[in-house]
N, C-alpha and C. Protein backbone atom coordinates (compact mmCIF):
# COMPACT_ATOMS: atom_id res chain seq x y z
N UNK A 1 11.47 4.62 -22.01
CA UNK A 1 10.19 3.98 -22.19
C UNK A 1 9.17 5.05 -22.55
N UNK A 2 8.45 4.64 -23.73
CA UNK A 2 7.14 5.32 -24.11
C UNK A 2 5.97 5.74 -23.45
N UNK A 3 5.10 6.62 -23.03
CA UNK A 3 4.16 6.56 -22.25
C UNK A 3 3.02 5.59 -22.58
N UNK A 4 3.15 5.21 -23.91
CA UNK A 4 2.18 4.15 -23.92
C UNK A 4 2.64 2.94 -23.54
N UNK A 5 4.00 2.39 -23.17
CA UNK A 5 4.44 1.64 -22.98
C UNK A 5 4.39 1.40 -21.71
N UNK A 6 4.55 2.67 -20.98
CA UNK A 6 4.11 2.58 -19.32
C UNK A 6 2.53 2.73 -19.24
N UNK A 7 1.98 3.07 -19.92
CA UNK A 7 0.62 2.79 -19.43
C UNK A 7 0.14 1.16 -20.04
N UNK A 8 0.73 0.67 -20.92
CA UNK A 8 0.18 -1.16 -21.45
C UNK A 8 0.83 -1.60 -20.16
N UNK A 9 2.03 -1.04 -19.77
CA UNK A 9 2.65 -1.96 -17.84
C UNK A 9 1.03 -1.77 -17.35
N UNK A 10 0.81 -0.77 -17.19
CA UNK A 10 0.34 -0.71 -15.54
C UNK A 10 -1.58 -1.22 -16.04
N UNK A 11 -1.58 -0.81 -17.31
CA UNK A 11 -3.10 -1.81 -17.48
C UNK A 11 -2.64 -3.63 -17.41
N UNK A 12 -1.76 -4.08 -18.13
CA UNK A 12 -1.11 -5.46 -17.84
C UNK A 12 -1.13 -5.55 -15.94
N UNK A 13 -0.33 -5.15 -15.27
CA UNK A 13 -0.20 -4.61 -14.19
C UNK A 13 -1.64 -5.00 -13.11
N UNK A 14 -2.80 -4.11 -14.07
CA UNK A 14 -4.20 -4.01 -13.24
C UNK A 14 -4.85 -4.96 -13.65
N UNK A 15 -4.04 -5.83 -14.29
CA UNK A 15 -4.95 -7.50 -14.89
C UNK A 15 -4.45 -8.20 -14.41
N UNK A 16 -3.42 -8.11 -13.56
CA UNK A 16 -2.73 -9.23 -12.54
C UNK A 16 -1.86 -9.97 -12.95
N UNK A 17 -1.20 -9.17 -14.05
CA UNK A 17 0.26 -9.51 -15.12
C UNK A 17 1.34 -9.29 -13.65
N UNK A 18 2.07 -10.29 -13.13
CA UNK A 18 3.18 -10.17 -11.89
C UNK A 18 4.18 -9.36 -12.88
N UNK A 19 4.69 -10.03 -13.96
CA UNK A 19 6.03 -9.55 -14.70
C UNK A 19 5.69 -8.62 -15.18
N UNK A 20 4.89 -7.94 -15.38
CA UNK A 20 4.42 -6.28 -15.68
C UNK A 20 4.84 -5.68 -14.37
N UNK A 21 3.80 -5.73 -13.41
CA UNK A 21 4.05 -5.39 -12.05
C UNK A 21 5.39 -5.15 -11.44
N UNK A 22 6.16 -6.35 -11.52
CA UNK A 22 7.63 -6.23 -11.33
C UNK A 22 8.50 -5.12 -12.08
N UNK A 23 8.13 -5.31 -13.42
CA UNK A 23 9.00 -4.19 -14.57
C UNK A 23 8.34 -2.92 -14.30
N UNK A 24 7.16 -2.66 -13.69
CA UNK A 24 7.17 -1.20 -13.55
C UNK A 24 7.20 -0.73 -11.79
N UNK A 25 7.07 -1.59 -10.66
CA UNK A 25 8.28 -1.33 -9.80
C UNK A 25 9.66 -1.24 -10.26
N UNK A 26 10.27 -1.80 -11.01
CA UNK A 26 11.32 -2.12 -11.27
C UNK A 26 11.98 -0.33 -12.27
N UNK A 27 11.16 0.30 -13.02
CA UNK A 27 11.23 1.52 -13.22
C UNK A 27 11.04 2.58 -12.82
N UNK A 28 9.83 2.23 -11.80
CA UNK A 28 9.55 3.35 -10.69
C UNK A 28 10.97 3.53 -10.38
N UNK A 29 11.31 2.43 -9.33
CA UNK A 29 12.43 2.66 -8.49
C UNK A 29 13.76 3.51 -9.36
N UNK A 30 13.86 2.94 -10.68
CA UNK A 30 15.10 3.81 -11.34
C UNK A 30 14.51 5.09 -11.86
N UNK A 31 13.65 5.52 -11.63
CA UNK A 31 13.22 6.76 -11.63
C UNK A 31 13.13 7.79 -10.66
N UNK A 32 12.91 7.18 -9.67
CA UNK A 32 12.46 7.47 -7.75
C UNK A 32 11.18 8.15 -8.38
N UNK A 33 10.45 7.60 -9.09
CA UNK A 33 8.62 7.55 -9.13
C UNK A 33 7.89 7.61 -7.69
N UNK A 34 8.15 8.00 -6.59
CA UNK A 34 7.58 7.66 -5.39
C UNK A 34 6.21 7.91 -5.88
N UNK A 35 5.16 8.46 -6.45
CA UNK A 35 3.94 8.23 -6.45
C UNK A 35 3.26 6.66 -7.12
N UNK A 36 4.14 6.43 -8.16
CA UNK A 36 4.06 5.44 -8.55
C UNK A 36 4.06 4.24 -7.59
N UNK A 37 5.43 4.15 -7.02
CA UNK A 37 5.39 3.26 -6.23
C UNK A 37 4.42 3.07 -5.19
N UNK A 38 4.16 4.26 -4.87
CA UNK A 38 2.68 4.45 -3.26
C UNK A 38 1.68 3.72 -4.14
N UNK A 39 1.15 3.92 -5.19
CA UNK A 39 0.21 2.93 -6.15
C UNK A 39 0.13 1.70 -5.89
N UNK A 40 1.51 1.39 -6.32
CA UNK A 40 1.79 -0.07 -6.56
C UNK A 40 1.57 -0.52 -4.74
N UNK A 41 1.76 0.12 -3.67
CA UNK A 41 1.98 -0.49 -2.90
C UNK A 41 0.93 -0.41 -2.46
N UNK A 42 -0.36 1.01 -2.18
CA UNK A 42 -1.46 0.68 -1.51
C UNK A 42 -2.11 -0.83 -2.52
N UNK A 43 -2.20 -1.42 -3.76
CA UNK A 43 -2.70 -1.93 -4.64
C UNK A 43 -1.82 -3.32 -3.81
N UNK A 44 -1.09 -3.31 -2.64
CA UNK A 44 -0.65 -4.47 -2.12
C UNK A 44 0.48 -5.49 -2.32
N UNK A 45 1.34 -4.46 -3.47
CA UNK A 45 2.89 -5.06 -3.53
C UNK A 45 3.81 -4.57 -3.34
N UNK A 46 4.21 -5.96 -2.35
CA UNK A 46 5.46 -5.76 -1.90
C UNK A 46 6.55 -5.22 -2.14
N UNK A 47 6.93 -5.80 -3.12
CA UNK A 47 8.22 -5.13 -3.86
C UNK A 47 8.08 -3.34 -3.64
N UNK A 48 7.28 -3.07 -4.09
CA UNK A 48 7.15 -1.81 -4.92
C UNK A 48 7.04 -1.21 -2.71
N UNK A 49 6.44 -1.46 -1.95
CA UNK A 49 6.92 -1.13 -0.28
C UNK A 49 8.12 -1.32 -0.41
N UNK A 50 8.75 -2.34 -0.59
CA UNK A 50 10.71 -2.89 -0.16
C UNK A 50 10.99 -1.32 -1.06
N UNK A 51 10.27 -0.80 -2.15
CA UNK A 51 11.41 0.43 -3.23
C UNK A 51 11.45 1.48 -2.64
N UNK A 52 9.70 2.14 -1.63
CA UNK A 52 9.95 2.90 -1.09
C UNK A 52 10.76 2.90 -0.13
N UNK A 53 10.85 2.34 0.65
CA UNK A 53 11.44 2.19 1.88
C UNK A 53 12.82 2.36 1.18
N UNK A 54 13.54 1.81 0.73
CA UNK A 54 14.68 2.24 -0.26
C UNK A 54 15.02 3.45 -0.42
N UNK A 55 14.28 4.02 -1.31
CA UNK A 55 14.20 5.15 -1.76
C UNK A 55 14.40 6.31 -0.48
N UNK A 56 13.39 5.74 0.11
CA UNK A 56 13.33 7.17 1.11
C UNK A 56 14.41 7.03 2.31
N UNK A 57 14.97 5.88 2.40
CA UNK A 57 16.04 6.17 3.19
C UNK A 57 17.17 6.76 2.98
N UNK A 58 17.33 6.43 1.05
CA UNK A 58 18.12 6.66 0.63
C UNK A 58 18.37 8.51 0.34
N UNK A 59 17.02 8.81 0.15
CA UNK A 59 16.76 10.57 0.15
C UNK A 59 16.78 11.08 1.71
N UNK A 60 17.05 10.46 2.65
CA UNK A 60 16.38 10.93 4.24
C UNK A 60 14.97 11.33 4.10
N UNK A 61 14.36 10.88 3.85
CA UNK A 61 12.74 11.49 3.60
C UNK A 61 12.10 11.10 4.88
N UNK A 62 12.08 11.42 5.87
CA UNK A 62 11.75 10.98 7.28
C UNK A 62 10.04 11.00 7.21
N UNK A 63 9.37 11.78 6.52
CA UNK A 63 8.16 12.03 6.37
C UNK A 63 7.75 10.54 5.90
N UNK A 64 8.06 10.61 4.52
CA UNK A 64 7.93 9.16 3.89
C UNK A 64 8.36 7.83 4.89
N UNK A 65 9.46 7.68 5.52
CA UNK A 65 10.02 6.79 6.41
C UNK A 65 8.78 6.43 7.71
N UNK A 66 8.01 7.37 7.98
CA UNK A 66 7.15 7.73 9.09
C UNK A 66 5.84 7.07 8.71
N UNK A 67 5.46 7.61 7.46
CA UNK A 67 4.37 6.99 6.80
C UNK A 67 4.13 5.14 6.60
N UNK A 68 5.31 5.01 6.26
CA UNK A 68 5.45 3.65 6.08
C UNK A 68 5.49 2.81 7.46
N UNK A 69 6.31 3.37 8.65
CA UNK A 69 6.28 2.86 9.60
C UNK A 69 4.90 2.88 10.14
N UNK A 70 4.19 3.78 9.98
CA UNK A 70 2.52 4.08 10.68
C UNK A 70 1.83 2.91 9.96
N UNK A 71 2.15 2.31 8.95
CA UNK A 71 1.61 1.57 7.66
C UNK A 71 2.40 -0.16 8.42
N UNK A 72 2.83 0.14 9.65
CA UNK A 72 3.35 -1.36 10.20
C UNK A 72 4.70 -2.02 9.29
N UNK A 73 5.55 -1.12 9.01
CA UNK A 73 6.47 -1.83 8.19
C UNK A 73 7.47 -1.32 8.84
N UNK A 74 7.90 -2.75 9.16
CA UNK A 74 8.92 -2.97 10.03
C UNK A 74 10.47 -2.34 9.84
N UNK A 75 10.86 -2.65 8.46
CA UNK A 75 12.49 -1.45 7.66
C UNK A 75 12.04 -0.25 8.25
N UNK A 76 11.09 0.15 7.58
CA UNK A 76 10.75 1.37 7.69
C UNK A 76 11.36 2.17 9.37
N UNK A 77 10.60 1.32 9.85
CA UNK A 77 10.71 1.43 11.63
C UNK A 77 11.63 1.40 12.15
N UNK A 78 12.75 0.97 11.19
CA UNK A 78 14.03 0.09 11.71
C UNK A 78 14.66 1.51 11.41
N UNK A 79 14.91 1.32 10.35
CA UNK A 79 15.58 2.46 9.76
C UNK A 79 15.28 4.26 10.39
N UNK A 80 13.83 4.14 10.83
CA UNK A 80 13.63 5.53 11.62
C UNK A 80 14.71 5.31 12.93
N UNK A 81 14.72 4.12 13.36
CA UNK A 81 15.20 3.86 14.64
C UNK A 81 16.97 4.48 14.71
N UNK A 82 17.07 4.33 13.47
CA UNK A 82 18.85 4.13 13.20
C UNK A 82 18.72 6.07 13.02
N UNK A 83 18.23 6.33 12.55
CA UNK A 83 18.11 7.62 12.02
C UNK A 83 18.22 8.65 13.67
N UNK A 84 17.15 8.62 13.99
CA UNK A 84 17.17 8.94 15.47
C UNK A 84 18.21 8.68 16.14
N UNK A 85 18.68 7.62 15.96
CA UNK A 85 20.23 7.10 17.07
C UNK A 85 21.53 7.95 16.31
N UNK A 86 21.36 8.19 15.29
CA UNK A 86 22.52 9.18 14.77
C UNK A 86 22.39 10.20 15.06
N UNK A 87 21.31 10.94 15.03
CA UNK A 87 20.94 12.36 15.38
C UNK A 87 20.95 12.73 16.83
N UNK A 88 20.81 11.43 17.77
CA UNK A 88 21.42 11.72 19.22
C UNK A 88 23.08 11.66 19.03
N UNK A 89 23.41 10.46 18.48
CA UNK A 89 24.85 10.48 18.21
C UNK A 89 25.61 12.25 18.27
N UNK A 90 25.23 12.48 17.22
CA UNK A 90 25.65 14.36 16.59
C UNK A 90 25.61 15.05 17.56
N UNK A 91 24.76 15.04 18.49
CA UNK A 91 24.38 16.11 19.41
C UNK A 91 25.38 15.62 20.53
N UNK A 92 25.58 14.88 20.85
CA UNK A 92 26.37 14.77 22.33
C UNK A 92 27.90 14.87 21.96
């Protein structure tokens, strides 16, 4: 994708185009864009929260995982939870 092509997404996007919105979560995520996605998500979509949370579990990014949980999101929380229970796991 063209940079003008990602920037007509994300102006489409800031006009309240959903199927823009979707297609450039939808590239963030195959990119691991995490700034992108933090965009899309403080700007209040979902999806583009469900990618991080994805993403960063998928990298162990515990920082990111932390953030999101402080941000009341529940995966997020979940997934710190599981994380922690392995890392006691290892040790004993």
């Amino acid at each position: 994708m063209t940079d003008a092509e990602l920037s007509d997404l994300r102006a489409r996007t800031a006009a309240g185009d959903t199927d823009a919105a979707d297609e450039l979560v939808e590239l963030a995520g195959e990119r691991g864009d995490m700034d992108e996605l933090r965009r899309l998500a403080a700007d209040g979509n979902g999806d583009a929260v469900d990618q991080l949370v994805e993403l960063a579990s998928e990298r162990g990014d515990v920082a990111e995982l932390r953030r999101l949980a402080a941000d009341a999101n529940s995966d997020a929380s979940d997934i710190l939870a599981e994380l922690t229970e392995e890392q006691r796991d290892d040790t004993e």
